[in-house]
C-alpha atoms as a PDB file:
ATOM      1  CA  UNK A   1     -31.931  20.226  41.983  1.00  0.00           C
ATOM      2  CA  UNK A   2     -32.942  19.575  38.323  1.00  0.00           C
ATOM      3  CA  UNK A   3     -30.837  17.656  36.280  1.00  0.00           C
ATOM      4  CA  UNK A   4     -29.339  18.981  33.418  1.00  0.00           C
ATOM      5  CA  UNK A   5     -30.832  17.747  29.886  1.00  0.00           C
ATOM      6  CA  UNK A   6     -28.385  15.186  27.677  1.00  0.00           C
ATOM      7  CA  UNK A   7     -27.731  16.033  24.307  1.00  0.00           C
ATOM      8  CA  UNK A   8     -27.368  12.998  23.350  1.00  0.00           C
ATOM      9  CA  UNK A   9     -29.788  10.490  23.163  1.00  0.00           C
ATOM     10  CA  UNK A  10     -29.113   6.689  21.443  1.00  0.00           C
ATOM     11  CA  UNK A  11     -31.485   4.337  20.338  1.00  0.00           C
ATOM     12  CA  UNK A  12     -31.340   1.374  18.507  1.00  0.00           C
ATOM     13  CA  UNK A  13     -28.258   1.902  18.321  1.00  0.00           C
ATOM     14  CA  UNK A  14     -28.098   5.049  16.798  1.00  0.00           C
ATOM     15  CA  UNK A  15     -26.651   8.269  18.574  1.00  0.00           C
ATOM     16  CA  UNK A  16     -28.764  11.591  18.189  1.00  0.00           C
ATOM     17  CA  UNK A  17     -27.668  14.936  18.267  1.00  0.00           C
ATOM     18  CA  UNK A  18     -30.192  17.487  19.856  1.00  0.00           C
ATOM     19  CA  UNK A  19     -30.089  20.879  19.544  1.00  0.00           C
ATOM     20  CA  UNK A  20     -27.483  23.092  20.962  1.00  0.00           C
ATOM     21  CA  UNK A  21     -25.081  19.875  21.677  1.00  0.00           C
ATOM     22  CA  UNK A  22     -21.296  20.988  21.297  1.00  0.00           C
ATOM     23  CA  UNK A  23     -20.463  18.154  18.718  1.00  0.00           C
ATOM     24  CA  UNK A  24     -23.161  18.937  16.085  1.00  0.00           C
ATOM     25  CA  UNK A  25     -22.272  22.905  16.291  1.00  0.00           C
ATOM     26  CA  UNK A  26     -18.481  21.659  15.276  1.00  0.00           C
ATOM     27  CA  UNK A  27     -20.109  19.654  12.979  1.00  0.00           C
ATOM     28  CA  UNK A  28     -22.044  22.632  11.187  1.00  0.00           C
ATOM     29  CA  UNK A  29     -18.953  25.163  11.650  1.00  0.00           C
ATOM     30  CA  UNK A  30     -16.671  22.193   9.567  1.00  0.00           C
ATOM     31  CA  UNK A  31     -19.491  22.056   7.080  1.00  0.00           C
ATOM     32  CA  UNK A  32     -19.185  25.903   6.522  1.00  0.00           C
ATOM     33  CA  UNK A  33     -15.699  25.783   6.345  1.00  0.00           C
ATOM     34  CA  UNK A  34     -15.368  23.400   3.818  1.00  0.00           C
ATOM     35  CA  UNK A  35     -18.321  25.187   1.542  1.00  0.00           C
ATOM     36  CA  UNK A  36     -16.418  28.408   2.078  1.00  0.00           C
ATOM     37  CA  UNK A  37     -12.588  26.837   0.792  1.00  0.00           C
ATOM     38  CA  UNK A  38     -14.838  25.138  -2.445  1.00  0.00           C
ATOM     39  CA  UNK A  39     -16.715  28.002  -2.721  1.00  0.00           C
ATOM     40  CA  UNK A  40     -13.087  30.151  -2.569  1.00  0.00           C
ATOM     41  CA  UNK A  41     -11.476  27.718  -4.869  1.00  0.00           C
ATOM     42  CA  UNK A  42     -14.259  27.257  -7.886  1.00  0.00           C
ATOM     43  CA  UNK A  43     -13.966  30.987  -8.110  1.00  0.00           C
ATOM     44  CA  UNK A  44     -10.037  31.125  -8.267  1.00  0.00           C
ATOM     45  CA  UNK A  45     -10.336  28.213 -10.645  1.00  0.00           C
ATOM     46  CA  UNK A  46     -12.970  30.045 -12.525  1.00  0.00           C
ATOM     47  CA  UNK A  47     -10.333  33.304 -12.556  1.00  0.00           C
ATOM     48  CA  UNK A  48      -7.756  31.038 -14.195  1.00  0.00           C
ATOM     49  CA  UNK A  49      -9.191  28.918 -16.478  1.00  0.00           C
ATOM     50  CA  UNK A  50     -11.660  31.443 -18.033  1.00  0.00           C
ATOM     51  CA  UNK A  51      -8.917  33.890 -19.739  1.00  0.00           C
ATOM     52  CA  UNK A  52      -7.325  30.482 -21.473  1.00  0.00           C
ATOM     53  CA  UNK A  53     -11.135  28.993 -22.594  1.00  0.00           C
ATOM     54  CA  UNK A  54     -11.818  32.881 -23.960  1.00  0.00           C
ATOM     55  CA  UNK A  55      -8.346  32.824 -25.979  1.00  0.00           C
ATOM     56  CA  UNK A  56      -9.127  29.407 -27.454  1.00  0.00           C
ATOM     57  CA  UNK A  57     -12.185  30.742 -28.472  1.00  0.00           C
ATOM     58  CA  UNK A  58     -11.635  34.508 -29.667  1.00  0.00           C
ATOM     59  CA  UNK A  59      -8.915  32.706 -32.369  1.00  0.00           C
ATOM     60  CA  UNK A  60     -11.989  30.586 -33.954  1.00  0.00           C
ATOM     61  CA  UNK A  61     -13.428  34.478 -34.934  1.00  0.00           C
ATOM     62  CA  UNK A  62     -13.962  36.204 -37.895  1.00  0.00           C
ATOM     63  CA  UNK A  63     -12.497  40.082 -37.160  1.00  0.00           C
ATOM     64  CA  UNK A  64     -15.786  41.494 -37.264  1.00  0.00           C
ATOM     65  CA  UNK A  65     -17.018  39.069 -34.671  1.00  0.00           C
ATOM     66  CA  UNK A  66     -14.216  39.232 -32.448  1.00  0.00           C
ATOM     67  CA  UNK A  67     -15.174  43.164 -31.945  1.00  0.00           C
ATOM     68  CA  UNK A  68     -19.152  42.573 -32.122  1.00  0.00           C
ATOM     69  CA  UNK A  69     -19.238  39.755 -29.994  1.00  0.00           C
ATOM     70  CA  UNK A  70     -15.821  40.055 -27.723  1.00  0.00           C
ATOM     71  CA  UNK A  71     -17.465  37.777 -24.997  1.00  0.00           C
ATOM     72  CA  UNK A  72     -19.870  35.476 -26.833  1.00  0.00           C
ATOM     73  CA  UNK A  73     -19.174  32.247 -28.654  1.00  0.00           C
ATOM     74  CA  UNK A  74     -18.088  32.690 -32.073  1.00  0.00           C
ATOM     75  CA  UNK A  75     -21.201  32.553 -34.172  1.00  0.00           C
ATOM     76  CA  UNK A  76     -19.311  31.277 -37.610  1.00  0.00           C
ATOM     77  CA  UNK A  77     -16.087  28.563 -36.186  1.00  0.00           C
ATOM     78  CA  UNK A  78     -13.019  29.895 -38.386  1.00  0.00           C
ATOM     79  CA  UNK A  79     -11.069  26.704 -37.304  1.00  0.00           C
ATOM     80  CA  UNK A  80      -8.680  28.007 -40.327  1.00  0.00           C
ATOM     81  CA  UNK A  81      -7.532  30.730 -38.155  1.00  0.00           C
ATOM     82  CA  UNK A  82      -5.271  27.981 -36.780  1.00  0.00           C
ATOM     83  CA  UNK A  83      -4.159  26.860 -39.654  1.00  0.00           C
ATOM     84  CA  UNK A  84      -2.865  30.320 -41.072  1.00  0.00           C
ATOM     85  CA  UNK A  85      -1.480  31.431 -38.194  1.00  0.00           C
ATOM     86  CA  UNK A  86       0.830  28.394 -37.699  1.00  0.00           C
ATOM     87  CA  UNK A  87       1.608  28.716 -41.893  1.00  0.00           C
ATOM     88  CA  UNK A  88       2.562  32.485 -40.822  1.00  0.00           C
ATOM     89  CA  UNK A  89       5.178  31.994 -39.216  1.00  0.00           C
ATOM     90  CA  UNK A  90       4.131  30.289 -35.883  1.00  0.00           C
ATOM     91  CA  UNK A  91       4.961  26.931 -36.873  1.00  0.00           C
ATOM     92  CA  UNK A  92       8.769  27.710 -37.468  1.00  0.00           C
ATOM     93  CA  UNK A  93       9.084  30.126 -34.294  1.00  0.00           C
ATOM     94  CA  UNK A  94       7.129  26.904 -32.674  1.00  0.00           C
ATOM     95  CA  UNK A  95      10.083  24.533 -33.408  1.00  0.00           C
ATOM     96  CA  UNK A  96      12.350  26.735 -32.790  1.00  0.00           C
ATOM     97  CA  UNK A  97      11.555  27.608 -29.152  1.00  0.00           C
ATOM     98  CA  UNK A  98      10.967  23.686 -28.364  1.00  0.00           C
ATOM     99  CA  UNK A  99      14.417  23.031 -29.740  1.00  0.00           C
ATOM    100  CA  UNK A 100      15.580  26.009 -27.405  1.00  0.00           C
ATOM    101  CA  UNK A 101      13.522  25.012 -24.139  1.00  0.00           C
ATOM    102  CA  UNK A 102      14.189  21.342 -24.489  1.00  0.00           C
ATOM    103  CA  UNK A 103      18.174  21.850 -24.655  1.00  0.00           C
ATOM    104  CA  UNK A 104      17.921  24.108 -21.863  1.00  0.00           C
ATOM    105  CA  UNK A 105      16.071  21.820 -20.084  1.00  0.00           C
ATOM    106  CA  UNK A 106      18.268  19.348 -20.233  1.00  0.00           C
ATOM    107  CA  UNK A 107      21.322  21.428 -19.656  1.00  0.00           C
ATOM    108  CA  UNK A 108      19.864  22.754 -16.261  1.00  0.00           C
ATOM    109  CA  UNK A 109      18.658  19.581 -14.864  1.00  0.00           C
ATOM    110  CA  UNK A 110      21.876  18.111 -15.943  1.00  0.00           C
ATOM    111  CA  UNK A 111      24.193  20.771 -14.324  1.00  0.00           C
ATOM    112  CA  UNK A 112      22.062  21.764 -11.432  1.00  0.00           C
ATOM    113  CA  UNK A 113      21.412  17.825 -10.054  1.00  0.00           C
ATOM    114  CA  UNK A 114      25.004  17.135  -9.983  1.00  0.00           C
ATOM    115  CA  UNK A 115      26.007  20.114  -8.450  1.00  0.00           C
ATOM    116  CA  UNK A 116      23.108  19.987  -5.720  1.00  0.00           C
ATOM    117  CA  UNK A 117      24.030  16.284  -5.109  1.00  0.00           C
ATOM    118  CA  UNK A 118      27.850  17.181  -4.655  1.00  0.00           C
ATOM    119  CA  UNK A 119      26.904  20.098  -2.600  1.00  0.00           C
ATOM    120  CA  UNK A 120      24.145  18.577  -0.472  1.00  0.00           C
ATOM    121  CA  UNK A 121      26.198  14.942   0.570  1.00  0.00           C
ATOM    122  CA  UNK A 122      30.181  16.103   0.017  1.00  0.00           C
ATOM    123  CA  UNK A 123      32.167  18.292   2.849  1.00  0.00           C
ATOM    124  CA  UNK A 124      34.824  19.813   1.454  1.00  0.00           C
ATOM    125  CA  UNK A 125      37.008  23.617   2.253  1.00  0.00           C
ATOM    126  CA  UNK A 126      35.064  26.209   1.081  1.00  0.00           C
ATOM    127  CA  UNK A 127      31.577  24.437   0.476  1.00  0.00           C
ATOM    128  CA  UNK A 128      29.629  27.331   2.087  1.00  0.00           C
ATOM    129  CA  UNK A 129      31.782  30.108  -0.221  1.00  0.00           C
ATOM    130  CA  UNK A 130      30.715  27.633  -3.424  1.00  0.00           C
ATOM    131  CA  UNK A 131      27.050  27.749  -2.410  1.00  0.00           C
ATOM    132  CA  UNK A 132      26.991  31.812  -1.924  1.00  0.00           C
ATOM    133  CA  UNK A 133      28.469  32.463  -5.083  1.00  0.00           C
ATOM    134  CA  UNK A 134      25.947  30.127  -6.904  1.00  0.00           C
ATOM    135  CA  UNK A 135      23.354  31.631  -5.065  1.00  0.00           C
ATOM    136  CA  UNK A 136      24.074  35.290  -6.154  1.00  0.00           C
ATOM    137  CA  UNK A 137      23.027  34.594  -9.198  1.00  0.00           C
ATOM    138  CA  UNK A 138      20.120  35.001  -7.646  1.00  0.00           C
ATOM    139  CA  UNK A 139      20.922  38.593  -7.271  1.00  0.00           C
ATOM    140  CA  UNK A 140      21.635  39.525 -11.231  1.00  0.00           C
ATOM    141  CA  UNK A 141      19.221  41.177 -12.965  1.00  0.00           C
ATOM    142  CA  UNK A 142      18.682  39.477 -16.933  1.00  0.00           C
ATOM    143  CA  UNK A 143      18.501  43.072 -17.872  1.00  0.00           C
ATOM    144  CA  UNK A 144      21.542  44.335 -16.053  1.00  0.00           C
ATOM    145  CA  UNK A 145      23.710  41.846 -18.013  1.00  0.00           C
ATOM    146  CA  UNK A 146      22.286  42.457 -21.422  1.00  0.00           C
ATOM    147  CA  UNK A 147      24.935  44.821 -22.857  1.00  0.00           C
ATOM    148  CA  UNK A 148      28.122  42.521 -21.246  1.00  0.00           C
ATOM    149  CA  UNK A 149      25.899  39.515 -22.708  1.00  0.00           C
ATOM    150  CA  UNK A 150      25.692  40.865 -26.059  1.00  0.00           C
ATOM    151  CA  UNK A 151      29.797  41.653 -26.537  1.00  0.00           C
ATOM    152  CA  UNK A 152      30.522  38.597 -25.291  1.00  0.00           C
ATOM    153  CA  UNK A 153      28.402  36.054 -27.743  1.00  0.00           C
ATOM    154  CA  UNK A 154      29.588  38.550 -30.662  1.00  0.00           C
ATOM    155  CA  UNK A 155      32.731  37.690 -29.194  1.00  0.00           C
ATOM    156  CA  UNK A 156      32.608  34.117 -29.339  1.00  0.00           C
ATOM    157  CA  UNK A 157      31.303  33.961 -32.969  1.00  0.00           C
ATOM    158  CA  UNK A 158      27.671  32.620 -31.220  1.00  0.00           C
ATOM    159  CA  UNK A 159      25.693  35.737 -31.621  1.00  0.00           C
ATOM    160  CA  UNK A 160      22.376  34.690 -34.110  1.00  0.00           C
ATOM    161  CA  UNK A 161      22.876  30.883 -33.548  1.00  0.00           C
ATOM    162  CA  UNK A 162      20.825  29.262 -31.133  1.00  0.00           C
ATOM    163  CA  UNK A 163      23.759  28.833 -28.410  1.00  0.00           C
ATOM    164  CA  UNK A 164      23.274  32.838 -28.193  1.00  0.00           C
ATOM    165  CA  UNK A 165      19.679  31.777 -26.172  1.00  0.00           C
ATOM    166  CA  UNK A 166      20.861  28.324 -24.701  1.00  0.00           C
ATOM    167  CA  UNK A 167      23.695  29.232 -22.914  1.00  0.00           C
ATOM    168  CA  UNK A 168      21.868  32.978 -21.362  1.00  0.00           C
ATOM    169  CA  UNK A 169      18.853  30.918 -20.614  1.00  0.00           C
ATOM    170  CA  UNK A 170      21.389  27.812 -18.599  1.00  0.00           C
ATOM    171  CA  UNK A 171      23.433  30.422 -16.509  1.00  0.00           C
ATOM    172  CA  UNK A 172      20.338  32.528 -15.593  1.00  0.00           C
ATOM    173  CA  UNK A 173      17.951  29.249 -14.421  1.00  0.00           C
ATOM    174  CA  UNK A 174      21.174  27.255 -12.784  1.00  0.00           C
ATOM    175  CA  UNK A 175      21.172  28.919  -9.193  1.00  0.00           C
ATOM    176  CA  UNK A 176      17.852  28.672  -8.320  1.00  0.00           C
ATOM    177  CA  UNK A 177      17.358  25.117  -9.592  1.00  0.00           C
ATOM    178  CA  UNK A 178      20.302  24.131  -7.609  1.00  0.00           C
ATOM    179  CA  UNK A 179      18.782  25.579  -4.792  1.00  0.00           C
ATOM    180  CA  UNK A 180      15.894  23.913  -5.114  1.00  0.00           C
ATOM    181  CA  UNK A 181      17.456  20.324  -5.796  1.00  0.00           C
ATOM    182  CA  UNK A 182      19.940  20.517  -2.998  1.00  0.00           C
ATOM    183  CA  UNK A 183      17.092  21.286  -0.713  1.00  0.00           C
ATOM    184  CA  UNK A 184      15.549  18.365  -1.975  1.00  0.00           C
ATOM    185  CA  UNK A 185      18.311  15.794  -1.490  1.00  0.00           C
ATOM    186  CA  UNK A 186      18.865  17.062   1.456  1.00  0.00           C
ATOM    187  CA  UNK A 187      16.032  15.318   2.999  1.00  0.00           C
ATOM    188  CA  UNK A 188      16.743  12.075   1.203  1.00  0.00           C
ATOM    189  CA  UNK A 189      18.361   9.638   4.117  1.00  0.00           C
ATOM    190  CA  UNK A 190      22.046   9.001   3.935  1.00  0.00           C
ATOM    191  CA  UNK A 191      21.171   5.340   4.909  1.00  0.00           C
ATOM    192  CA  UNK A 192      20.685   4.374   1.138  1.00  0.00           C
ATOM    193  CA  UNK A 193      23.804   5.650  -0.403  1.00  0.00           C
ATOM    194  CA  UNK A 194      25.410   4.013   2.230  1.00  0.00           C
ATOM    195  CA  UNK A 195      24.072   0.782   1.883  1.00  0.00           C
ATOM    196  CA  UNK A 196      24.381   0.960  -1.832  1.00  0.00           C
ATOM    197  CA  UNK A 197      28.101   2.002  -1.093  1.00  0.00           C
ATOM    198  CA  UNK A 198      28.737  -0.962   0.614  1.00  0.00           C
ATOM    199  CA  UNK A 199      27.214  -3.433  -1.682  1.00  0.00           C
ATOM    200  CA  UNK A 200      30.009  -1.853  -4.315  1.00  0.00           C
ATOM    201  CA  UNK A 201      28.015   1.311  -6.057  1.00  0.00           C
ATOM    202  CA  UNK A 202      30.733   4.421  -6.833  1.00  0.00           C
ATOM    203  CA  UNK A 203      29.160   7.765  -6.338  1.00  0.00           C
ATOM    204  CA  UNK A 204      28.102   7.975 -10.102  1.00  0.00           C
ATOM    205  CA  UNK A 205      25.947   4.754  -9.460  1.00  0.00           C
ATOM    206  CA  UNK A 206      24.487   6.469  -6.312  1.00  0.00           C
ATOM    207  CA  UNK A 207      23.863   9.602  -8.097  1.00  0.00           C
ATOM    208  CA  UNK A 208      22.030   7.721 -11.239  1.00  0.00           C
ATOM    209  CA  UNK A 209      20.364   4.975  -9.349  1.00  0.00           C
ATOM    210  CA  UNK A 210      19.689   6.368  -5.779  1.00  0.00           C
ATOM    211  CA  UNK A 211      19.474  10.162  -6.100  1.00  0.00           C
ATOM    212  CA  UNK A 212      17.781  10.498  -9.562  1.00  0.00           C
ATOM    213  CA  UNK A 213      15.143   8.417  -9.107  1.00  0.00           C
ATOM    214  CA  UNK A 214      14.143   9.800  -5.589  1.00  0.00           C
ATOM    215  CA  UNK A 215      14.516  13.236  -6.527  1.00  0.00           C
ATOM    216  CA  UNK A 216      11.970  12.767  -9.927  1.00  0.00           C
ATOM    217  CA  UNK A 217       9.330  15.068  -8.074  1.00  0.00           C
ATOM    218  CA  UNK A 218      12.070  18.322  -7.695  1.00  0.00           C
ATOM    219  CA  UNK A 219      13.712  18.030 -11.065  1.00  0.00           C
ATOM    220  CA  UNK A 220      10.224  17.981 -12.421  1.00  0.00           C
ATOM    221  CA  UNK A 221       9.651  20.963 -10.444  1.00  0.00           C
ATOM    222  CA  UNK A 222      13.147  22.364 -11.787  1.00  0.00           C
ATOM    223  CA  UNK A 223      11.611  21.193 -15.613  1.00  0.00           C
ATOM    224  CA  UNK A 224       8.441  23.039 -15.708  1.00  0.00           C
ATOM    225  CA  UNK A 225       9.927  26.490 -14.036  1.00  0.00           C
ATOM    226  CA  UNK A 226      13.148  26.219 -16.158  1.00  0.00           C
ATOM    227  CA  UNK A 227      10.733  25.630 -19.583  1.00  0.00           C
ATOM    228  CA  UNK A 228       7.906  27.843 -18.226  1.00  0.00           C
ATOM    229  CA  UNK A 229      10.932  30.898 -18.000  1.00  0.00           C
ATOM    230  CA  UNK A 230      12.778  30.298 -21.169  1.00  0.00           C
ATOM    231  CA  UNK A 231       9.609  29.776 -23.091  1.00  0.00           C
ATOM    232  CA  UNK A 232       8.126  32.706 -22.132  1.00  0.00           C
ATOM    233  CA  UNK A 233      11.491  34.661 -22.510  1.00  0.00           C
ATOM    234  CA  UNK A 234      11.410  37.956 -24.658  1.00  0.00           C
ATOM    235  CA  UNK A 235      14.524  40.333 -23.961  1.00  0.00           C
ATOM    236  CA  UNK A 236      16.977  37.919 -25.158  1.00  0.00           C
ATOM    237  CA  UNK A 237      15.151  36.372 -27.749  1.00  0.00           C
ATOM    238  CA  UNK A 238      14.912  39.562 -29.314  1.00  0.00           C
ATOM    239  CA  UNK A 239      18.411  40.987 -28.695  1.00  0.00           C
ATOM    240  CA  UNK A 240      20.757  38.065 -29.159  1.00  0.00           C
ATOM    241  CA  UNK A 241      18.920  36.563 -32.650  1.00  0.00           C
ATOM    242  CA  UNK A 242      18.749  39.029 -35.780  1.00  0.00           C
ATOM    243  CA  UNK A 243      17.537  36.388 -38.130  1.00  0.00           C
ATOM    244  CA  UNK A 244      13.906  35.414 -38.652  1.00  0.00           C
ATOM    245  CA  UNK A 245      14.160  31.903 -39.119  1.00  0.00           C
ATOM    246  CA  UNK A 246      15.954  31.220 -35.719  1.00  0.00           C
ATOM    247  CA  UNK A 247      13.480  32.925 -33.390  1.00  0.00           C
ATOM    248  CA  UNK A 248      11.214  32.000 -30.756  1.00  0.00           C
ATOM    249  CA  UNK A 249       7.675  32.071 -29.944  1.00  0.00           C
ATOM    250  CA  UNK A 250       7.379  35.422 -28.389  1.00  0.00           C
ATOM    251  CA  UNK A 251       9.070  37.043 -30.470  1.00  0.00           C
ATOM    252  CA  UNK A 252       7.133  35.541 -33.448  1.00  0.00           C
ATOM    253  CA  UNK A 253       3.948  36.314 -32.501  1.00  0.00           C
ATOM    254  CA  UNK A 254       5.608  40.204 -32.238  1.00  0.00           C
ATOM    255  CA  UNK A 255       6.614  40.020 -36.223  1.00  0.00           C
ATOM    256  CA  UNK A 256       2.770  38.243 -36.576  1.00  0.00           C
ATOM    257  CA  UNK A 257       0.776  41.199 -35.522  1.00  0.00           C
ATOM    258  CA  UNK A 258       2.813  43.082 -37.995  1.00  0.00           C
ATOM    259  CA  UNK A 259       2.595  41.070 -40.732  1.00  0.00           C
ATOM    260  CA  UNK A 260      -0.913  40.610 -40.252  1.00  0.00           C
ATOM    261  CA  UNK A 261      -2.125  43.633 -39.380  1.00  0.00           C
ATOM    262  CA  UNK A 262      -5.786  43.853 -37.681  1.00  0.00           C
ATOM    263  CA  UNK A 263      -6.285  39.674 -37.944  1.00  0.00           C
ATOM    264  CA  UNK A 264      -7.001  39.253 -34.230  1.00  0.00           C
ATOM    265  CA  UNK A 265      -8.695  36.086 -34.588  1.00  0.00           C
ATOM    266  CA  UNK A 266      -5.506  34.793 -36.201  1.00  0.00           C
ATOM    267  CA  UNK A 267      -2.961  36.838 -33.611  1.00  0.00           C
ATOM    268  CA  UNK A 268      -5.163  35.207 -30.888  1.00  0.00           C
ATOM    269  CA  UNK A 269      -4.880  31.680 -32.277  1.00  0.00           C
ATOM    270  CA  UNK A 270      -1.480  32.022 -32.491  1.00  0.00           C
ATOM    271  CA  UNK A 271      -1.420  33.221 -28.941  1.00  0.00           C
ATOM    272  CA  UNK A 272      -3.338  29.999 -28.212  1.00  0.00           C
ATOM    273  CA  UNK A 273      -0.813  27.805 -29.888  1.00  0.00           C
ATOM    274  CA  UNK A 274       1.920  29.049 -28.088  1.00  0.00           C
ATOM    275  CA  UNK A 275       0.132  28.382 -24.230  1.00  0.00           C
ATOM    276  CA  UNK A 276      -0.431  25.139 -25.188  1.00  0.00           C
ATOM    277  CA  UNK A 277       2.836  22.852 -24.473  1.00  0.00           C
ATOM    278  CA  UNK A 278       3.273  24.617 -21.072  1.00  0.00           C
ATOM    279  CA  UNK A 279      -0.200  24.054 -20.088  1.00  0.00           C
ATOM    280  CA  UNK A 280      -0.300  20.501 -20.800  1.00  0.00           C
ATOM    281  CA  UNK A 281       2.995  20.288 -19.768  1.00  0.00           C
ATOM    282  CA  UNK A 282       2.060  21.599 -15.808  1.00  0.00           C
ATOM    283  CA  UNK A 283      -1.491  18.950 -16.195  1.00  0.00           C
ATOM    284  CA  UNK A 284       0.923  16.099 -16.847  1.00  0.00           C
ATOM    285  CA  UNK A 285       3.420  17.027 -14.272  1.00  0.00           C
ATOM    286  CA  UNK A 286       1.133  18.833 -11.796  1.00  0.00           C
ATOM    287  CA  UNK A 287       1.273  16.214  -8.688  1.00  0.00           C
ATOM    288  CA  UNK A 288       5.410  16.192  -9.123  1.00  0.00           C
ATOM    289  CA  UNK A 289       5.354  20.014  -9.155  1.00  0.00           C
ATOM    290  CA  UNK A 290       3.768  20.091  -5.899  1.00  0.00           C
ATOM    291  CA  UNK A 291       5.193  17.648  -4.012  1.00  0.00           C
ATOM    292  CA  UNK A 292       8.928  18.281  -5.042  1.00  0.00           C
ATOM    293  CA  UNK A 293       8.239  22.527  -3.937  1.00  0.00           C
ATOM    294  CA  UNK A 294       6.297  21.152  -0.496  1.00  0.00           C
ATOM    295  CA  UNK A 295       9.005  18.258   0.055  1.00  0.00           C
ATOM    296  CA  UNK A 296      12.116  20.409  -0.635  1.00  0.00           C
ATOM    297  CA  UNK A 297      10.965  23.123   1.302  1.00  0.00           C
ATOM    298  CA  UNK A 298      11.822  22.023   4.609  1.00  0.00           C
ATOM    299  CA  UNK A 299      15.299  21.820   4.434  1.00  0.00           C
ATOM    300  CA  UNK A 300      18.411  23.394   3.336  1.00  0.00           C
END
């Protein structure tokens, strides 16, 4: 009877694959795998980034060039564009929706960590009942409530001020970051806040110097969705604020295209201006984001 033929030969020390051995076919097949994933992922990168390196770009162009040469480099650099769109208007609507998103901000991660911490460690009648009716909050449409919204801030004297698009933006964002944080703190071990008990913390001290600092990854998660949202936000920014001077970014660059007419070099550069703090925002807080969605995801 013949012997069958090893695949693997070693000399000096050194083991050799020959062809049609089992190991260097898994070897190849890994090899593809991985090409195919970077392969997948340099073109989904390529999808993303492209738009927002082709907006920086089309506000740097003349009119004429932004129609003659849509998809080429600008041929003369109008770095002014920048300039006059921000002394439009864009500057002031600028301001005014980082005053708005960083109050909001705040608010939410304020509210929403203490009321995840107090739902995700304290048993008390009625927990579950507390957690449902945060949670269908979930369940109201922004639109649905815009008409109840409106009679009520004209009611309270807040319509036109910026409280009229704080206090919308807080109630709407609240449930789902305390659904997110309370899934987070969840998985944090009850052995710490014991031990910190013991040695004579309250539950404020727990919740400042045991919760808050373990749970930085999910409230930066709860940051960049809560200020990615009310950034962005349109419908109430344009309902609930009548005067010029108080509104936000979207709805500035709205009043720019009619002021300006046909500028779309300008428009685009204010466009730019306003993607800007949310972008760099995401690049600074990127790793947090990720792990605080992946992390609180498994329980709750």
């Amino acid at each position: 009877m013949t012997a069958k033929s090893n695949p693997i030969v070693k000399t000096d020390n050194v083991t050799e694959f020959r062809p049609g051995s089992p190991k260097l076919s898994m070897t190849i097949k890994n090899r593809i795998f991985q090409s195919a994933v970077l392969v997948w992922f340099s073109i989904f990168a390529l999808v993303i980034i492209y738009p927002i390196i082709w907006l920086g770009l089309s506000g740097l162009k003349s009119n004429s060039d932004f129609f003659l040469n849509t998809w080429s480099l600008p041929e003369e650099w109008f770095w002014s564009n920048y300039k006059a769109a921000w002394d439009a208007g864009i500057g002031q609507f600028f301001l005014n929706s980082v005053y708005v998103t960083v109050v909001s901000v705040i608010t939410v991660l304020l509210l929403g960590s203490m009321a995840a911490y107090g739902l995700s460690r304290f048993q008390f009648k009625g927990q579950n009942l507390v957690l449902i009716l945060i949670l269908s909050g979930l369940m109201l449409a922004p639109q649905v409530s815009l008409i109840p919204l409106y009679k009520l801030l004209q009611g309270l004297g807040l319509y036109n001020t910026y409280w009229a698009l704080v206090l919308p933006y807080v109630a709407f964002q609240l449930p789902f970051s305390i659904f997110l944080m309370r899934s987070y703190f969840l998985s944090i071990p009850r052995e710490l806040e014991e031990s910190a008990i013991i040695d004579g913390c309250n539950t404020w001290k727990v919740y400042r110097h045991i919760i808050i600092p373990m749970g930085k990854p999910i409230i930066a998660s709860c940051a960049l969705l809560t200020g990615m949202n009310v950034w962005n936000e349109f419908m109430f920014a344009l309902v609930f604020v009548e005067d010029s001077s108080l509104r936000t970014i979207p709805v500035g660059l709205m009043n720019l295209r009619s002021q300006l007419n046909t500028n779309f070099g300008i428009q685009l550069a204010g466009l730019a201006i306003s993607a800007l703090p949310m972008i760099i925002a995401y690049i600074i807080f990127q790793k947090q984001f990720v792990r605080g969605l992946t992390a609180g995801s498994v329980k709750g």
